[in-house]
N, C-alpha and C. Protein backbone atom coordinates (compact mmCIF):
# COMPACT_ATOMS: atom_id res chain seq x y z
N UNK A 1 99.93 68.82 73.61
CA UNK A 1 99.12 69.87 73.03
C UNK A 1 98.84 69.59 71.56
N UNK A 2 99.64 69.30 71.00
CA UNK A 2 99.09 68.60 69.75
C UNK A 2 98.32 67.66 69.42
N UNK A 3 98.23 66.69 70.38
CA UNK A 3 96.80 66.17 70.20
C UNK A 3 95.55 66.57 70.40
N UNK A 4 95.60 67.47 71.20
CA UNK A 4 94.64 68.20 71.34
C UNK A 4 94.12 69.02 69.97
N UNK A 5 95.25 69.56 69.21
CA UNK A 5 95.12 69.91 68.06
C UNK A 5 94.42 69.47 66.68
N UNK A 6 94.76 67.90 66.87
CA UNK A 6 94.75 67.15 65.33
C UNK A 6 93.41 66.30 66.35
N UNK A 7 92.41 66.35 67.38
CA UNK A 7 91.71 65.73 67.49
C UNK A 7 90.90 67.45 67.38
N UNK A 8 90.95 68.05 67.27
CA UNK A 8 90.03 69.18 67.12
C UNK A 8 90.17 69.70 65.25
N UNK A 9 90.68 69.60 64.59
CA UNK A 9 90.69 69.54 62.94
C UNK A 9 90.16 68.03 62.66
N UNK A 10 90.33 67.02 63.66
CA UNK A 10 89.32 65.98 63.06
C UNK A 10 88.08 66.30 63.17
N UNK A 11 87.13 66.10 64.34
CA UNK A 11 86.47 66.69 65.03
C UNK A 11 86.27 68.10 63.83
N UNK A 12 86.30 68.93 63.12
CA UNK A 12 85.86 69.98 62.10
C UNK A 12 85.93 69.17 60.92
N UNK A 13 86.11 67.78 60.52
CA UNK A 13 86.21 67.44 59.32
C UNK A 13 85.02 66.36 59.92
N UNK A 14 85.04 65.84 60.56
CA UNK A 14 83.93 64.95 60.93
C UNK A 14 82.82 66.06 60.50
N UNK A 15 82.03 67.08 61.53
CA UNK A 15 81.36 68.04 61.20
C UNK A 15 80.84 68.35 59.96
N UNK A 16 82.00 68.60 59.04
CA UNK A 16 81.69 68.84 57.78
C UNK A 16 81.62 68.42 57.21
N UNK A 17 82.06 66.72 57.47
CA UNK A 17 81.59 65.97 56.46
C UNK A 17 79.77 65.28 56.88
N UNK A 18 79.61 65.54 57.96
CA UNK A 18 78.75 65.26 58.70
C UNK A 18 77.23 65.74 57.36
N UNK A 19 77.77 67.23 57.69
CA UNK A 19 77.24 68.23 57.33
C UNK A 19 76.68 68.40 55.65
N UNK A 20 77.95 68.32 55.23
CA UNK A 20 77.62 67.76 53.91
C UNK A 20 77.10 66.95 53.54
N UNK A 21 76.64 65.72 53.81
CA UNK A 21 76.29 64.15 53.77
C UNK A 21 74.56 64.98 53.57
N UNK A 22 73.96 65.02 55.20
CA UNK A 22 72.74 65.74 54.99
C UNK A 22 72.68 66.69 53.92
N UNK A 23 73.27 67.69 53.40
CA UNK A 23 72.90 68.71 52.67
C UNK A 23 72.61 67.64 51.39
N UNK A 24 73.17 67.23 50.99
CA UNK A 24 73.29 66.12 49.80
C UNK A 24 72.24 64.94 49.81
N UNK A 25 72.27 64.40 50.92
CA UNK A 25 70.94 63.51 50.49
C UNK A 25 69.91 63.54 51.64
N UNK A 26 69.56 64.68 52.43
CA UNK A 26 68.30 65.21 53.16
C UNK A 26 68.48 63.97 53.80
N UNK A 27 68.83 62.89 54.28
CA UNK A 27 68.77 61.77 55.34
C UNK A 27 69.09 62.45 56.57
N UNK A 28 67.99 62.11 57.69
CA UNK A 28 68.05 63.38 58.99
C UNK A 28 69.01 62.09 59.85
N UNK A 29 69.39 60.74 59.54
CA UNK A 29 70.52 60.12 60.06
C UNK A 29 71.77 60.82 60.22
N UNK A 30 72.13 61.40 59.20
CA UNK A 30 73.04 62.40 59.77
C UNK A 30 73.11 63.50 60.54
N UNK A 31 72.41 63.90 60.68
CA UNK A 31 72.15 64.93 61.50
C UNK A 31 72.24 64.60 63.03
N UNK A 32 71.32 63.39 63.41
CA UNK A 32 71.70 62.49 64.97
C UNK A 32 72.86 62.30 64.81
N UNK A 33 73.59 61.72 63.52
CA UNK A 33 74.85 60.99 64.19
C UNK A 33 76.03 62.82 64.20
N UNK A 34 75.52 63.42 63.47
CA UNK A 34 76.47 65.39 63.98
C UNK A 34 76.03 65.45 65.17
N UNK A 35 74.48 65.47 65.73
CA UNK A 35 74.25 66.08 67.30
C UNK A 35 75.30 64.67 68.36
N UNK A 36 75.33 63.57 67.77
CA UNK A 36 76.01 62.78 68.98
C UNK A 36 77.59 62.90 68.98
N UNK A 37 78.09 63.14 68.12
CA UNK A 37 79.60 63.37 67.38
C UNK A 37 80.03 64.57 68.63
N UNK A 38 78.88 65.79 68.35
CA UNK A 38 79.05 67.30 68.90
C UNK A 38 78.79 67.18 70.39
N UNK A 39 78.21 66.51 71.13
CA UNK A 39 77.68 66.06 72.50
C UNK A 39 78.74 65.33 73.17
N UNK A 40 79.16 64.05 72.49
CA UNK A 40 80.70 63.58 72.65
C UNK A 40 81.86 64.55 73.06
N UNK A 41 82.22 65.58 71.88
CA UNK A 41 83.38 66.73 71.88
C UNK A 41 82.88 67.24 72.65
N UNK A 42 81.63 67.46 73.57
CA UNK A 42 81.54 68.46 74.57
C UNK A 42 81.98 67.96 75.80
N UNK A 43 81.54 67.02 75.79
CA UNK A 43 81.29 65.89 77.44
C UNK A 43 82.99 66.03 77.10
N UNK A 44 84.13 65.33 76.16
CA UNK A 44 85.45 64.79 76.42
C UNK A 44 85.66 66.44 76.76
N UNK A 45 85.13 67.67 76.02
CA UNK A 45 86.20 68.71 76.47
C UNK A 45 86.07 68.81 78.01
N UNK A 46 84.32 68.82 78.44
CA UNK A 46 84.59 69.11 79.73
C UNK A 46 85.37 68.29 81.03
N UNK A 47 85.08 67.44 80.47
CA UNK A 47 86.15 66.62 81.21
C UNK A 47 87.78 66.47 81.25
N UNK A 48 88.45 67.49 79.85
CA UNK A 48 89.54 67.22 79.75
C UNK A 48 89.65 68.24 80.51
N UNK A 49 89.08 69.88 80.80
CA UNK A 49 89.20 70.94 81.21
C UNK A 49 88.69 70.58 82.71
N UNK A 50 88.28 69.72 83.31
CA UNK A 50 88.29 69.32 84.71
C UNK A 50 89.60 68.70 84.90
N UNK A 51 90.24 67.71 84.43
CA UNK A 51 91.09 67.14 84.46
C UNK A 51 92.33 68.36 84.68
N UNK A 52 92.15 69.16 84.16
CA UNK A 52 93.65 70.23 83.95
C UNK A 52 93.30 71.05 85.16
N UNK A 53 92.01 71.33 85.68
CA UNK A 53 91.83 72.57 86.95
C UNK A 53 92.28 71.43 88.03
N UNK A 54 91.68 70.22 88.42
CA UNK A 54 92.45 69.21 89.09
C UNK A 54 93.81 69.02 89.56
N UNK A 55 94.82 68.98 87.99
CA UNK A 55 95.92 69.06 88.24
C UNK A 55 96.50 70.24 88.51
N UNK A 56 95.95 71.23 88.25
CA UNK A 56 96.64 72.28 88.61
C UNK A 56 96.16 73.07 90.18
N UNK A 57 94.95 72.14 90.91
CA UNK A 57 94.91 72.81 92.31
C UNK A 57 95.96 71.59 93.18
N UNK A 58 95.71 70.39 92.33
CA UNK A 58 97.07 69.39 93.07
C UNK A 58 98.18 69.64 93.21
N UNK A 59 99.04 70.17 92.10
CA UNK A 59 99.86 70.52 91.74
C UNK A 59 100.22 71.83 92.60
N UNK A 60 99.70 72.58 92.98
CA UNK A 60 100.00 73.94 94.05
C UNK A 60 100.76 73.70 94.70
């Protein structure tokens, strides 16, 4: 569970640094590389949250 943790405060520092980068020098490169960063964290969550309903109808 803690990795889960310290890859989700990375994952908010990526973001913001993401975030900041564009605000600072208007380059819309950052911005693709935040939407692919954020598309990534979605696809691994859903898959980590398949992975756990899996084990837990196996597991019954």
């Amino acid at each position: 569970m803690i990795i889960v943790r310290l890859l989700v405060v990375v994952l908010l520092i990526v973001v913001a640094a993401l975030g900041l980068a564009w605000l600072v020098t208007g380059n819309r490169l950052h911005l693709v590389r935040l939407g692919r960063v954020l598309r990534f964290a979605m696809v691994a969550a859903l898959v980590g949250a398949l992975l756990y309903v899996v084990e837990r109808v196996v597991l019954r």
